[in-house]
Protein backbone atom coordinates (compact mmCIF):
# COMPACT_ATOMS: atom_id res chain seq x y z
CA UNK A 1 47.74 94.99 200.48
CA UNK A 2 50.39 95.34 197.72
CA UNK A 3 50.48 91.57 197.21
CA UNK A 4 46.47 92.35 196.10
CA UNK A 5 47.70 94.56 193.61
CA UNK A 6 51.15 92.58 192.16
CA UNK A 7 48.96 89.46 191.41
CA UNK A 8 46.58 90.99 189.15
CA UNK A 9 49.50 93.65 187.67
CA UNK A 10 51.64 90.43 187.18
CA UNK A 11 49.42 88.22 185.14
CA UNK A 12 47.75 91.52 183.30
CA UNK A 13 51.59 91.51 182.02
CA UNK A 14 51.50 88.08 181.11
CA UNK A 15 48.70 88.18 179.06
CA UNK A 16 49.27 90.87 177.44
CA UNK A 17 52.47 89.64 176.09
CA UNK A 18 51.42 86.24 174.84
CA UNK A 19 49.49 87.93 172.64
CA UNK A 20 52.47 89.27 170.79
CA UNK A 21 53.12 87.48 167.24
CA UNK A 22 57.00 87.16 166.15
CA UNK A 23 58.01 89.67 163.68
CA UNK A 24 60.06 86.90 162.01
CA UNK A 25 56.69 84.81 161.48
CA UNK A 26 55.00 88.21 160.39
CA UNK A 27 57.72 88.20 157.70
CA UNK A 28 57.26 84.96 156.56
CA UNK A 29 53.71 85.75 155.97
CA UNK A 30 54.59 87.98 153.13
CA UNK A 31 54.06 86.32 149.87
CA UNK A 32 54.66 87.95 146.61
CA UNK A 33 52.23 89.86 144.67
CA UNK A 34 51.21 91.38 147.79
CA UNK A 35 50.73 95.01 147.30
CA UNK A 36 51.72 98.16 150.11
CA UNK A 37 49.12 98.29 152.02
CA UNK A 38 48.89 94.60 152.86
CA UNK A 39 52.40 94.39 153.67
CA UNK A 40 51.80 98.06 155.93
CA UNK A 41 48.95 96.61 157.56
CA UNK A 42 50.98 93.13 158.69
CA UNK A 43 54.42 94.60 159.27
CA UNK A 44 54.13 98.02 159.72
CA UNK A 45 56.57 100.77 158.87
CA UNK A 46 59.78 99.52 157.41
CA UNK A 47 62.84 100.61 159.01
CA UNK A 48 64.18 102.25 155.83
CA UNK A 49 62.95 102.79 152.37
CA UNK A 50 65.17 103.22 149.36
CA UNK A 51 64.04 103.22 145.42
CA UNK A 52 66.59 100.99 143.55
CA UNK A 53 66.34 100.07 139.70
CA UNK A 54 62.84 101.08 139.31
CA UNK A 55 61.90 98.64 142.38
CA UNK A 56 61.18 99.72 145.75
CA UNK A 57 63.15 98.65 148.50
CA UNK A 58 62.00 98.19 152.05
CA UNK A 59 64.09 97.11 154.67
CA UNK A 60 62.90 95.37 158.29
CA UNK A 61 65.53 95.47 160.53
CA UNK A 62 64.07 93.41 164.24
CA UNK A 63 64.73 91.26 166.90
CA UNK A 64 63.58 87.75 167.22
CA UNK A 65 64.88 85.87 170.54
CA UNK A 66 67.76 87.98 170.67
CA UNK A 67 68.85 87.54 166.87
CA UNK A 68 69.44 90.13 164.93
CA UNK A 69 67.37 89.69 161.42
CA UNK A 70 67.58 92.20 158.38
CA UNK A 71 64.81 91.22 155.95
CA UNK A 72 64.06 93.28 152.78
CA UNK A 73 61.03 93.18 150.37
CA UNK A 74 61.00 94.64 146.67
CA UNK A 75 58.04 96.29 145.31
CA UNK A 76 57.83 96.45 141.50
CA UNK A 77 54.24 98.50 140.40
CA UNK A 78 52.95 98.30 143.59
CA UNK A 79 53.62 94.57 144.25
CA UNK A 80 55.92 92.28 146.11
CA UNK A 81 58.20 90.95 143.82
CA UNK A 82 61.01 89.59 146.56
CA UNK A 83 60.58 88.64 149.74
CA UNK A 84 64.20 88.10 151.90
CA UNK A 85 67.29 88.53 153.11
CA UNK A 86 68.80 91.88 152.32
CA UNK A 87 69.90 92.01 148.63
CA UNK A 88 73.36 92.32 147.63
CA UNK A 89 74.58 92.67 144.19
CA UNK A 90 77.14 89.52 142.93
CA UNK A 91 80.48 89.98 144.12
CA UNK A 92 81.22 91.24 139.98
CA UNK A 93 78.84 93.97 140.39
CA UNK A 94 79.64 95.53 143.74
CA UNK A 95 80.74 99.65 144.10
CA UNK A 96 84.17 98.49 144.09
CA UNK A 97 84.53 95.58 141.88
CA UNK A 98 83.05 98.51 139.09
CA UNK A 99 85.17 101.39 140.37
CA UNK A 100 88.51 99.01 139.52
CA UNK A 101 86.82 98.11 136.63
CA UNK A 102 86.88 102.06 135.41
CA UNK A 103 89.64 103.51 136.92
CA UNK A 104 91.14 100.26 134.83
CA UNK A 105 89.60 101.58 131.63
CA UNK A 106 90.57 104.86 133.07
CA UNK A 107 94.60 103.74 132.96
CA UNK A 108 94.11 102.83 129.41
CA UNK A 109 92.64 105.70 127.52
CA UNK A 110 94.73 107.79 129.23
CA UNK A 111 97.62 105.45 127.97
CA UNK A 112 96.69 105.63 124.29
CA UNK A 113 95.63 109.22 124.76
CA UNK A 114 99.65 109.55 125.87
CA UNK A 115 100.79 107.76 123.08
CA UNK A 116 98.47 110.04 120.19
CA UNK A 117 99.77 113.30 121.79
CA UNK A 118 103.24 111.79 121.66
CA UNK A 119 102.81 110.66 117.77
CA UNK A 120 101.19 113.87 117.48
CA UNK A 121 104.21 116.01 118.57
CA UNK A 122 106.54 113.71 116.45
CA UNK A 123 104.76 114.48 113.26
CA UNK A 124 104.36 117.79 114.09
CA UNK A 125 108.67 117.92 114.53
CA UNK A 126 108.51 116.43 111.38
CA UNK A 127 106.38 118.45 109.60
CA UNK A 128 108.14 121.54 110.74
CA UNK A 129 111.67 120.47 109.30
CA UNK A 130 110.05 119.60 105.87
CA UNK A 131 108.56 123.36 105.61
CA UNK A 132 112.24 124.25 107.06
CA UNK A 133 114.18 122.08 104.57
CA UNK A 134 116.05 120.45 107.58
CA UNK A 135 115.34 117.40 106.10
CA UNK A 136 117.73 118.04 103.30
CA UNK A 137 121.37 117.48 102.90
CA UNK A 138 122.74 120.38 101.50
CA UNK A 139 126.41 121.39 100.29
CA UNK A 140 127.73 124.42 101.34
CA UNK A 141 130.97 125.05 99.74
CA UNK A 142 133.68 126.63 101.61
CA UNK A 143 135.03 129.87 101.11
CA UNK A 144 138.37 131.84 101.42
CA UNK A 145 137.94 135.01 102.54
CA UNK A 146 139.34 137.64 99.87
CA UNK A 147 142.27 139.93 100.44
């Protein structure tokens, strides 16, 4: 009796299966100028979403015989405008390549900033012995004291 029910279960499996399209040929499907809804409507939900330089960024992260793949497509307006591979920025433009770049700049003004407070204090010194007369020589004769 249960082998009745396996055979039909089994190849009810089967079929239903085959019928399953790749995800990675789903993706490649994707052609740009496409707008939202096509892309929805052949993909589905993306796995994130994230608005980038005015572009829309949607990520598909999935599984095609047992490779990881991490796709990405840019909306600009509505449209497709890159189909691919996750975007990364060039290695000149990355977080950290910008953050050295700064704290760099960073080092520098507060270098000359260093140096004008120090010029700063000198002419002030200055300044302050003029208005004194310190900068003078003078001659102070000598006295005896009277008796």
């Amino acid at each position: 009796m249960l082998r009745y029910f396996a055979i039909p279960l089994i190849s009810l499996s089967l079929l239903t299966t085959a019928c399953q399209t790749s995800m990675l040929k789903q993706f490649n499907e994707i052609t740009p100028g496409m707008e939202k809804d096509d892309v929805l409507n052949l993909m589905g939900s993306p796995t994130r979403t994230q608005r980038f330089h005015g572009k829309d960024r949607w990520t598909y992260v999935f599984y095609d015989k047992r490779i990881r793949f991490e796709k990405e497509v840019q909306f600009f307006e509505g449209n497709a405008v890159y189909i691919g591979d996750t975007w990364q920025p060039a290695a000149d433009r990355t977080a950290i390549a910008m953050d050295t770049r700064n704290d760099q700049k960073n080092r520098e003004i507060d270098e000359m900033l260093a140096r004008e407070v120090e010029s700063h204090r000198k002419a002030y010194e200055d300044y302050e012995k003029k208005a004194k007369g310190e900068d003078k020589v003078r001659y102070v004769p000598t006295f005896e004291p009277v008796r």
